[in-house]
C-alpha atoms as a PDB file:
ATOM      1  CA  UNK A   1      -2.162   2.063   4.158  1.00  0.00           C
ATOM      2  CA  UNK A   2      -0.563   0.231   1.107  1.00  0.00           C
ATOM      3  CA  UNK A   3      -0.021   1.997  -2.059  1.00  0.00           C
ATOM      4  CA  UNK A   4       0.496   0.026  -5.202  1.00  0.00           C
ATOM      5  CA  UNK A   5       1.283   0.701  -9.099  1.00  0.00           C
ATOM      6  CA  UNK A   6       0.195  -0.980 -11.512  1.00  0.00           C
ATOM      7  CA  UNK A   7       2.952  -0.894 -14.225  1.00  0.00           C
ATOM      8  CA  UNK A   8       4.014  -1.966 -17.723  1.00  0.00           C
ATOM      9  CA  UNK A   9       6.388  -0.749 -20.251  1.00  0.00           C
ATOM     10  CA  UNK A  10       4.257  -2.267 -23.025  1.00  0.00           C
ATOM     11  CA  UNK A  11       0.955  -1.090 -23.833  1.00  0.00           C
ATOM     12  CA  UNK A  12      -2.560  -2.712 -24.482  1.00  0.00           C
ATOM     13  CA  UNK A  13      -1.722  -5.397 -21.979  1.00  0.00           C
ATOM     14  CA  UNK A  14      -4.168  -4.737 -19.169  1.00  0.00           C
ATOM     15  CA  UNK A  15      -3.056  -2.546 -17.382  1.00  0.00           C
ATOM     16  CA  UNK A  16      -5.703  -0.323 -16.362  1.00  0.00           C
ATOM     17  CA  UNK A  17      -8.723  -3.255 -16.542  1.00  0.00           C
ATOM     18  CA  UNK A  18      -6.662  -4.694 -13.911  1.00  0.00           C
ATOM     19  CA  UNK A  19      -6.046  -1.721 -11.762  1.00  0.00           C
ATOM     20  CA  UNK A  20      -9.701  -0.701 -11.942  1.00  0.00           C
ATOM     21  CA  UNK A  21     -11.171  -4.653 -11.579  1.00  0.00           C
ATOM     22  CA  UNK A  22      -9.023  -4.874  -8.253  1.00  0.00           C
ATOM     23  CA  UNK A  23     -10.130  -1.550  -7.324  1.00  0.00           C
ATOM     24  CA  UNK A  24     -13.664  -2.909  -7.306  1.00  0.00           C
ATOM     25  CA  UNK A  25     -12.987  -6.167  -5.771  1.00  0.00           C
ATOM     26  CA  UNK A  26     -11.209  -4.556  -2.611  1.00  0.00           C
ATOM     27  CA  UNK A  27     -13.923  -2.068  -2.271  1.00  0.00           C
ATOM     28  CA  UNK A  28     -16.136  -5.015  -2.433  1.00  0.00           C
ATOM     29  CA  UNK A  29     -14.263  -6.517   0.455  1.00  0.00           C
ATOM     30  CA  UNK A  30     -15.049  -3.514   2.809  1.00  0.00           C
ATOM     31  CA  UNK A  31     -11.716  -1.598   2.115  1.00  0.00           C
ATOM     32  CA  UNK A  32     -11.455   2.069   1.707  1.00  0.00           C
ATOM     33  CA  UNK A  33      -9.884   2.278  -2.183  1.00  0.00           C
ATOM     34  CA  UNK A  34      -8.108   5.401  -3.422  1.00  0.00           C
ATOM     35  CA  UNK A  35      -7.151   5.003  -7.494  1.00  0.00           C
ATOM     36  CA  UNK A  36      -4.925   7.215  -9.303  1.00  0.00           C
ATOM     37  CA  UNK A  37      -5.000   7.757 -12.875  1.00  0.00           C
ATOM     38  CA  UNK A  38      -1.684   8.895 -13.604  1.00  0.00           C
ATOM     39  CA  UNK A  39      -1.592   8.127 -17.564  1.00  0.00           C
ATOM     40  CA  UNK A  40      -1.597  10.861 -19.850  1.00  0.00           C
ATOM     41  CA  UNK A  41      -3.999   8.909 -21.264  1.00  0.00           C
ATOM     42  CA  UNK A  42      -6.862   9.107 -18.843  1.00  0.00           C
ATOM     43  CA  UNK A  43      -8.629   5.180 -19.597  1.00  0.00           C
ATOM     44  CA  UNK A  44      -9.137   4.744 -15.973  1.00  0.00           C
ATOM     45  CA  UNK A  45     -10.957   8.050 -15.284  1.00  0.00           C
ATOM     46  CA  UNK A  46     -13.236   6.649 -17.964  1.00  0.00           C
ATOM     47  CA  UNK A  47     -13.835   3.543 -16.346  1.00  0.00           C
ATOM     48  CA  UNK A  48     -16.661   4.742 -14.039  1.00  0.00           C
ATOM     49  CA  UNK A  49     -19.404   6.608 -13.449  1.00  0.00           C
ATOM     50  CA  UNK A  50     -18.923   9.377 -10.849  1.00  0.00           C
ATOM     51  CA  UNK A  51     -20.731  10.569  -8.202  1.00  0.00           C
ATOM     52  CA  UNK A  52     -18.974  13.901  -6.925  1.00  0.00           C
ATOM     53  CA  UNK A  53     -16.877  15.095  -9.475  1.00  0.00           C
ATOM     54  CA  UNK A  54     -14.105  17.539  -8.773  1.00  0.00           C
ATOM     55  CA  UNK A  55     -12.801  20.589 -10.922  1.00  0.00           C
ATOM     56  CA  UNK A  56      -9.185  19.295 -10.431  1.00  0.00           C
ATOM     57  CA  UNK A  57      -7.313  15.790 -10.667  1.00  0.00           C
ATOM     58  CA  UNK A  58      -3.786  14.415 -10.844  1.00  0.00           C
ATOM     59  CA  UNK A  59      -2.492  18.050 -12.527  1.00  0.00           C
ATOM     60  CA  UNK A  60      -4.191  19.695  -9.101  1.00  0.00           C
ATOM     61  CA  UNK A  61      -2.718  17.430  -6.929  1.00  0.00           C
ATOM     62  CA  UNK A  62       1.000  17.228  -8.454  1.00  0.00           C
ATOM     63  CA  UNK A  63       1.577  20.649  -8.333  1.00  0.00           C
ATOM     64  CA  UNK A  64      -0.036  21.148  -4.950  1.00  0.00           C
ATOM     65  CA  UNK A  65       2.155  18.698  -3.680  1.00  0.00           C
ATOM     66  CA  UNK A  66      -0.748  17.122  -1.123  1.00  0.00           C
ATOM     67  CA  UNK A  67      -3.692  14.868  -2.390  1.00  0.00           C
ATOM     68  CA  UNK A  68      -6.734  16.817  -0.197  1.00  0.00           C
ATOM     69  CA  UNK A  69     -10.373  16.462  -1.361  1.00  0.00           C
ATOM     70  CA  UNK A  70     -10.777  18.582  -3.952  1.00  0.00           C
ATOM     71  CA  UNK A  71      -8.476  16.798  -6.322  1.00  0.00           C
ATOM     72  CA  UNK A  72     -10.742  13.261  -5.457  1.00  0.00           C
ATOM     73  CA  UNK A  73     -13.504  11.828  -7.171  1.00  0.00           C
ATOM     74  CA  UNK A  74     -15.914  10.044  -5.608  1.00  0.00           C
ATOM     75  CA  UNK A  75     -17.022   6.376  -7.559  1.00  0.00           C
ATOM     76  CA  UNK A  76     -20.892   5.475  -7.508  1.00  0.00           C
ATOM     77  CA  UNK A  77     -20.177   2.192  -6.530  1.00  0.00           C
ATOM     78  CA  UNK A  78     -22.361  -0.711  -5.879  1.00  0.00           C
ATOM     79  CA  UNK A  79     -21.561  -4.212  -4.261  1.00  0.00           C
ATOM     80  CA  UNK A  80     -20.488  -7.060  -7.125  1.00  0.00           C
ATOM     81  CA  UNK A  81     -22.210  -9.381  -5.040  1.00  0.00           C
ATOM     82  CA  UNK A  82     -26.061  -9.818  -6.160  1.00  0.00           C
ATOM     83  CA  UNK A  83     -27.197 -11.238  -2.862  1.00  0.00           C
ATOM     84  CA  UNK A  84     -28.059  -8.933   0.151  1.00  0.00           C
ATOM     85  CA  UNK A  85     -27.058 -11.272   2.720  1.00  0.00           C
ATOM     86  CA  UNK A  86     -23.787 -11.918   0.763  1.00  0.00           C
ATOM     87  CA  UNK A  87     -22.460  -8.681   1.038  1.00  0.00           C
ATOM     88  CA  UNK A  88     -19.587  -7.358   3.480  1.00  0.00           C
ATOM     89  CA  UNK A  89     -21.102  -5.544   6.893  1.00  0.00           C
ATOM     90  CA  UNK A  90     -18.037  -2.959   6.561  1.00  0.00           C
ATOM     91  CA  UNK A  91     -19.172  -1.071   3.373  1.00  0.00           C
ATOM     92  CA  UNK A  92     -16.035  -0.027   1.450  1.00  0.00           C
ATOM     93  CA  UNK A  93     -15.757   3.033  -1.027  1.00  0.00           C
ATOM     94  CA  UNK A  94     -14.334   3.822  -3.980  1.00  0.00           C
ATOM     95  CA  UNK A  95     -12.852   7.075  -5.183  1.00  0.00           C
ATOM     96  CA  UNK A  96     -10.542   8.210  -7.770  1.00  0.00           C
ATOM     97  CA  UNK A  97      -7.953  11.090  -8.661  1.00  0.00           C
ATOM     98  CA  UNK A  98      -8.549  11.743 -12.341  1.00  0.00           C
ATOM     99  CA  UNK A  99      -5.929  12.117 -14.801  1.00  0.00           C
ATOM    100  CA  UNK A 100      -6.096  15.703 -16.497  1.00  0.00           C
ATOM    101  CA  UNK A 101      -2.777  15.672 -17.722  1.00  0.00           C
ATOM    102  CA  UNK A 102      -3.324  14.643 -21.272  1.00  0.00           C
ATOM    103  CA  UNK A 103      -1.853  18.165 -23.142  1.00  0.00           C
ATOM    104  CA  UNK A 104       1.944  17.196 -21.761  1.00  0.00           C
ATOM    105  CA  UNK A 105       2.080  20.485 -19.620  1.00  0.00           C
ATOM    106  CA  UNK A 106       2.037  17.704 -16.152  1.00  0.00           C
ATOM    107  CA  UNK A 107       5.172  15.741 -17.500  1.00  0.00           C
ATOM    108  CA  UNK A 108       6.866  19.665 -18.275  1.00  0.00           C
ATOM    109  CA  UNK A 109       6.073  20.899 -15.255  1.00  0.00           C
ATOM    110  CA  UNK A 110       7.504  17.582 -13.405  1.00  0.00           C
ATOM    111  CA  UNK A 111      10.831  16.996 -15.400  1.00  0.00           C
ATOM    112  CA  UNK A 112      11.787  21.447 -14.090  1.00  0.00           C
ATOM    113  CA  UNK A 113      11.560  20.255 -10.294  1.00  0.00           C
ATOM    114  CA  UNK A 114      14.318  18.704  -8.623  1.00  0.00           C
ATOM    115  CA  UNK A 115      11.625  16.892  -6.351  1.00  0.00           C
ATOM    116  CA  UNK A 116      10.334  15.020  -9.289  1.00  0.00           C
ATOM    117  CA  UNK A 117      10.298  11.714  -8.656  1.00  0.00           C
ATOM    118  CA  UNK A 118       8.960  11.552  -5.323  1.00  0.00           C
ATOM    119  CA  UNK A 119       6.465  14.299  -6.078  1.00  0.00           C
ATOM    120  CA  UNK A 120       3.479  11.613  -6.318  1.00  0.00           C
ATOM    121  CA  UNK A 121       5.038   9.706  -2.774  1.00  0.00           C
ATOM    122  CA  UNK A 122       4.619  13.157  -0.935  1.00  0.00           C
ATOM    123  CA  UNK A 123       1.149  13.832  -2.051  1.00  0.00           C
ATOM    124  CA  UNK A 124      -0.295  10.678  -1.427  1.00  0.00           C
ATOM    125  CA  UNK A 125       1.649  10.790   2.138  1.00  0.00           C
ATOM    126  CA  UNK A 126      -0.948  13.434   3.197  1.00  0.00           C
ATOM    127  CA  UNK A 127      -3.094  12.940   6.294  1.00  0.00           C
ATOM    128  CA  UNK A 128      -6.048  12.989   4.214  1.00  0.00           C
ATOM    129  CA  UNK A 129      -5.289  10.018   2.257  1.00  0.00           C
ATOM    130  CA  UNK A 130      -4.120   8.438   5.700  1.00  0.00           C
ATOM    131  CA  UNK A 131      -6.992   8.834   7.326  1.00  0.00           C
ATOM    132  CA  UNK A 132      -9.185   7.839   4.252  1.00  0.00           C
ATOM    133  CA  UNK A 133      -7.913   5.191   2.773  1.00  0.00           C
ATOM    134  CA  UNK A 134      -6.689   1.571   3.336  1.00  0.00           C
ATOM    135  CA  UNK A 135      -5.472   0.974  -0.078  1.00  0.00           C
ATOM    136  CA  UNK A 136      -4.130   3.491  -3.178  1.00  0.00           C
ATOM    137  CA  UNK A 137      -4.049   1.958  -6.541  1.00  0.00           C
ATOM    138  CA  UNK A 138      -1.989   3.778  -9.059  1.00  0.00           C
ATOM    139  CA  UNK A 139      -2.496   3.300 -13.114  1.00  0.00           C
ATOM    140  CA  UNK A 140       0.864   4.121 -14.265  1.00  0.00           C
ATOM    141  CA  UNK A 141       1.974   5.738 -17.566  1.00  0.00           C
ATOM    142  CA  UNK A 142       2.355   2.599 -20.141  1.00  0.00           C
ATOM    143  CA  UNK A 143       6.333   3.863 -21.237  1.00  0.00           C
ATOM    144  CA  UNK A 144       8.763   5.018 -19.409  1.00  0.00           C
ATOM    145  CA  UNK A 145       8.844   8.722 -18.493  1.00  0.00           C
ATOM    146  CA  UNK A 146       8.417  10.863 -15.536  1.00  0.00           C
ATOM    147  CA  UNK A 147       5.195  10.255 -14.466  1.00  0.00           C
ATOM    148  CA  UNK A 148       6.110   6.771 -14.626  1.00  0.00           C
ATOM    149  CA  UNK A 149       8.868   6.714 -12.602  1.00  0.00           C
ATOM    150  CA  UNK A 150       6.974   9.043  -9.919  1.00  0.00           C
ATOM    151  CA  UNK A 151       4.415   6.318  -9.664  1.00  0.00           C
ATOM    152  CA  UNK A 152       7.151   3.551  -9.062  1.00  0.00           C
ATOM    153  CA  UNK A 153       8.442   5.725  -6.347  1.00  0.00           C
ATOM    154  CA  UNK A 154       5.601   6.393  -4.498  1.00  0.00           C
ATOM    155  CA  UNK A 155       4.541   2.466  -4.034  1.00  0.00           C
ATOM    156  CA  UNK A 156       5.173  -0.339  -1.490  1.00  0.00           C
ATOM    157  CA  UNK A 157       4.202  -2.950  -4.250  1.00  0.00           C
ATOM    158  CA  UNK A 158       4.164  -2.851  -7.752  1.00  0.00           C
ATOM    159  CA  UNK A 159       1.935  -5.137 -10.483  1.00  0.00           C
ATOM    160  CA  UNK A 160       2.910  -5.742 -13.426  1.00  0.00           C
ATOM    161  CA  UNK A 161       0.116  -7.926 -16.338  1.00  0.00           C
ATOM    162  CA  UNK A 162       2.349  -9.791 -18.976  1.00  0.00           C
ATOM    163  CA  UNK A 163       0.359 -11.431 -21.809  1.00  0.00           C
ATOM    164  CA  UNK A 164       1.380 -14.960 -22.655  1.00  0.00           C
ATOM    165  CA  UNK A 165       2.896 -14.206 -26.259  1.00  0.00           C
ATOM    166  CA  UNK A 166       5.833 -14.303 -27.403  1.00  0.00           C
ATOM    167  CA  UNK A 167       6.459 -10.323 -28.404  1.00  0.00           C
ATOM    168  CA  UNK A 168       4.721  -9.188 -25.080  1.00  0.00           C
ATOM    169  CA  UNK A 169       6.563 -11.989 -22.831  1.00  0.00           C
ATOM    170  CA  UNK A 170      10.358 -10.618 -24.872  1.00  0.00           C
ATOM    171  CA  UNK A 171       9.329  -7.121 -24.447  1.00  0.00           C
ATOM    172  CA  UNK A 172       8.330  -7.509 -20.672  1.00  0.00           C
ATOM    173  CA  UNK A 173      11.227  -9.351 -19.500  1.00  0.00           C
ATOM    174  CA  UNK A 174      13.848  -6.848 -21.635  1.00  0.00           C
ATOM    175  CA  UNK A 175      11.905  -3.990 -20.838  1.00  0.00           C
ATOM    176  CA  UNK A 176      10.979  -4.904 -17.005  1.00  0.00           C
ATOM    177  CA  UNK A 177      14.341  -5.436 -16.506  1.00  0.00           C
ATOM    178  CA  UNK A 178      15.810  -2.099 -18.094  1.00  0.00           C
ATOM    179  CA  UNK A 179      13.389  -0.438 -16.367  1.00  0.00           C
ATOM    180  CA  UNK A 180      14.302  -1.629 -12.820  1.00  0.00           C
ATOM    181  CA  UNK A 181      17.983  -0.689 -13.451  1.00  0.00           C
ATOM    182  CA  UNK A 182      17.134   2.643 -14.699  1.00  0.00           C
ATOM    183  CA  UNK A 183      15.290   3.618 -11.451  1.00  0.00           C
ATOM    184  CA  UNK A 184      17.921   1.718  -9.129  1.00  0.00           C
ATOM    185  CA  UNK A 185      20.658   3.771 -10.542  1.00  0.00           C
ATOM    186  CA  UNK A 186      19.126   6.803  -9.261  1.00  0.00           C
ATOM    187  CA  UNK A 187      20.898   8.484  -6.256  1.00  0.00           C
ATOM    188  CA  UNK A 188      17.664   9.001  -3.952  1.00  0.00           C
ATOM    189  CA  UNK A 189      18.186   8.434  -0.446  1.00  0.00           C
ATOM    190  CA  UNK A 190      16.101   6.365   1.468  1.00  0.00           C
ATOM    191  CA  UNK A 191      14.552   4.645  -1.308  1.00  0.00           C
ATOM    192  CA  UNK A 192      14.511   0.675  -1.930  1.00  0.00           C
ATOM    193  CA  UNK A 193      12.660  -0.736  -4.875  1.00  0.00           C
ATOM    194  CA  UNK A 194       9.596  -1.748  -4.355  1.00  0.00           C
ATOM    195  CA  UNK A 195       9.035  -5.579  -4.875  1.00  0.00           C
ATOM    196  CA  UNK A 196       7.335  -6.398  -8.233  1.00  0.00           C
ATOM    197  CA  UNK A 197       4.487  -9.434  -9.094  1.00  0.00           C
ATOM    198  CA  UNK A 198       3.798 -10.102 -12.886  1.00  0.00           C
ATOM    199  CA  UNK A 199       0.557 -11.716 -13.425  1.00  0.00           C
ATOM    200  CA  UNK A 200       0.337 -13.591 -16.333  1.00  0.00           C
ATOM    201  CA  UNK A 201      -2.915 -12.439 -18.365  1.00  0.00           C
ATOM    202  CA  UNK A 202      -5.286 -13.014 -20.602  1.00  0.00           C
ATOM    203  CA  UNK A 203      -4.202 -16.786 -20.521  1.00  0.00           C
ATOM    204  CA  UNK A 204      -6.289 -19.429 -23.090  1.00  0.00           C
ATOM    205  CA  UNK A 205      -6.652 -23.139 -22.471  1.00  0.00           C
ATOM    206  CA  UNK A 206      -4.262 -23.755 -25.272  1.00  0.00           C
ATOM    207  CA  UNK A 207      -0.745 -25.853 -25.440  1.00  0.00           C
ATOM    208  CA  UNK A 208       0.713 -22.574 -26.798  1.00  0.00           C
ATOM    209  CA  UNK A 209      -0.682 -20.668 -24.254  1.00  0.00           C
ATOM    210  CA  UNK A 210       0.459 -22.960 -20.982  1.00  0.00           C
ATOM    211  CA  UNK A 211       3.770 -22.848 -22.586  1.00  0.00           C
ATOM    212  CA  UNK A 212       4.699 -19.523 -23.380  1.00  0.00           C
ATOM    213  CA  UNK A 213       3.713 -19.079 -19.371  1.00  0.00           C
ATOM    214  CA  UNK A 214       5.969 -21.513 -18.112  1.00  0.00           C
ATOM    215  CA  UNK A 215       8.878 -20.027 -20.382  1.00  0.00           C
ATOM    216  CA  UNK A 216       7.944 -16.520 -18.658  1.00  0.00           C
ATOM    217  CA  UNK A 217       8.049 -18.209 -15.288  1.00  0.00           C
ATOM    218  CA  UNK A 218      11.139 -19.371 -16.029  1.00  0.00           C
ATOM    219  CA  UNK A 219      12.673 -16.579 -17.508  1.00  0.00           C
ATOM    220  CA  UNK A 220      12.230 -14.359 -13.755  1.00  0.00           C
ATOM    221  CA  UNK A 221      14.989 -16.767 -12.501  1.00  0.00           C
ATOM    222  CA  UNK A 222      17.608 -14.755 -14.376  1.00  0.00           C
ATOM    223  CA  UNK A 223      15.894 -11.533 -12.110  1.00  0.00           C
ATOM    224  CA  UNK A 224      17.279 -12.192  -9.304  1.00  0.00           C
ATOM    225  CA  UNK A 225      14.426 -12.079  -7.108  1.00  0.00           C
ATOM    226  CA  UNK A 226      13.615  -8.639  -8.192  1.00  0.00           C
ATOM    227  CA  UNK A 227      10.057  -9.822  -9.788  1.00  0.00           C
ATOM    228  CA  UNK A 228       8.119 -13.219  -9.117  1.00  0.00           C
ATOM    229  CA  UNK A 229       5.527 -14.520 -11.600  1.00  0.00           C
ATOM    230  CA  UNK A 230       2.072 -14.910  -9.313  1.00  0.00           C
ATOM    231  CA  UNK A 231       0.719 -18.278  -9.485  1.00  0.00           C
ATOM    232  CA  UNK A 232      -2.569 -16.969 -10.121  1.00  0.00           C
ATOM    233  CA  UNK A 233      -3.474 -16.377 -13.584  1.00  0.00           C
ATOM    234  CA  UNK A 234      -6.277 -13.552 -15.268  1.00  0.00           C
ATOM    235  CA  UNK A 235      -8.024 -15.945 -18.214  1.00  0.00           C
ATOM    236  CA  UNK A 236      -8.815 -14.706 -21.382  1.00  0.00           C
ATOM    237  CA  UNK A 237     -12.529 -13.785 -20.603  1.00  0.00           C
ATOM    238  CA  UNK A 238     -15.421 -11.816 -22.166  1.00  0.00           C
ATOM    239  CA  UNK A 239     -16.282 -10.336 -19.173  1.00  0.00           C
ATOM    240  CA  UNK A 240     -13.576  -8.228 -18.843  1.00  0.00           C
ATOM    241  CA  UNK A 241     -13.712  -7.054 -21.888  1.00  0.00           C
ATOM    242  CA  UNK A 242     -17.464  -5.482 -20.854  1.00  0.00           C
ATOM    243  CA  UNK A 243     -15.903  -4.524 -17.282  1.00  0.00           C
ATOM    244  CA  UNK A 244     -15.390  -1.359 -18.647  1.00  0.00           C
ATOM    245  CA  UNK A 245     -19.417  -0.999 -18.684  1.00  0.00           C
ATOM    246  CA  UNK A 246     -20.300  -2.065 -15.546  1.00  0.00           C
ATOM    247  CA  UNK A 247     -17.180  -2.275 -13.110  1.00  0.00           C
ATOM    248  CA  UNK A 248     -18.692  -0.372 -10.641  1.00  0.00           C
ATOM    249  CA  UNK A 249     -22.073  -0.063 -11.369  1.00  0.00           C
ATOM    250  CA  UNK A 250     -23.067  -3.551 -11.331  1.00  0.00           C
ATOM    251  CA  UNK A 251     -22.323  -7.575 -10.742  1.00  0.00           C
ATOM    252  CA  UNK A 252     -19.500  -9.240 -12.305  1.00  0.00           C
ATOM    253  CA  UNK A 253     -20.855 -12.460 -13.366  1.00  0.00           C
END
């Protein structure tokens, strides 16, 4: 099992249509998908239509410390690709831990335990999830705060979408890179930071466009190999605009 967060410390760049457009795709591919929505503001849990819905969600699960089945969601979620024959002979699912922490009482509760930054990590280390689930995709808080930082810890990769302007590409590389020293400098044991891939997104077939990109690919050489640019690019398309209709109800075309 891989777990992976999708983070940003800007927001309106992405973030979640990403996380819940590669949630679909794996599923698509005959993997087992877990998402998270661990954003106060609960846009992912909004992407989809559910099947089984459960009373509790990310609150539940935080303060239970274990990510069972009745914090998790089940996704009604149909195969992207329109042709029978087409489709993957391992059928993969897709369910989701909703966020429920929108009145602040989560982030409270988590900055009063000492255990707060690997509270996420633990839950999602249950045998339920192990047993369940080939991938968990976590939609992280879009600033920095606790639940942010608890979603860093508890992935092997993280994701990162930079849009290819000049105030997001400045605030991602300042930002990025103040937020990688802020978690670094705390004394956990055990823990090394996860690597980090930016995908440049939204991009347009423009000169601007193409160059602000290579100036962001350029600036990750002053990272130190903490973060590499992907070379594969999300285009500035319609269609995800209207993914939030029809992500997992229906084909992409």
């Amino acid at each position: 099992m891989i777990t992976v967060a999708v983070v940003s410390t800007k927001g309106g760049v992405g973030k979640t249509t990403l996380c819940a457009n590669l949630g679909v795709l794996l599923a698509d591919l005959g993997m087992r998908v877990l998402l998270v929505d661990a954003d106060v503001q609960p846009s992912l849990s909004r992407y989809f239509e559910i099947g089984h819905g459960t009373q509790n969600g990310l609150s539940g699960m935080v303060r239970e410390g274990n990510a069972t089945a009745e914090f998790i969601s089940s996704v009604v979620f149909t195969s992207l690709r329109k042709s029978q024959s087409q489709r993957p002979k391992v059928h993969g699912k897709l369910d989701i831990i909703r966020s429920d922490a929108h009145d602040g009482a989560l982030q409270e509760y988590l900055a009063n335990r000492s255990d707060k930054e690997v509270r996420i990590k633990k839950a999602l280390q249950s045998p339920h999830v192990k047993e369940n689930y080939d991938v968990v995709l976590i939609d992280s808080q879009g600033a920095k705060g606790v639940l942010q930082k608890s979603a860093i810890f508890a992935s092997d990769l993280l994701i990162s979408p930079i849009c290819p302007d000049v105030l997001s590409s400045r605030e991602f590389t300042l930002g990025t890179m103040e937020m990688l020293d802020d978690v670094e400098s705390l004394p956990l044991k055990d823990f090394n930071m996860p690597p980090m891939k930016a995908v440049i997104y939204r991009t347009e077939n423009t000169v601007d466009s193409r160059a602000i990109a290579q100036v962001i690919r350029e600036s990750f050489m002053t990272m130190r190999g903490r973060v590499t640019v992907l070379n594969a690019t999300v285009p500035h398309s319609v269609s995800y605009k209207k993914s939030r209709n029809f992500t997992a109800t229906g084909p992409l075309d």
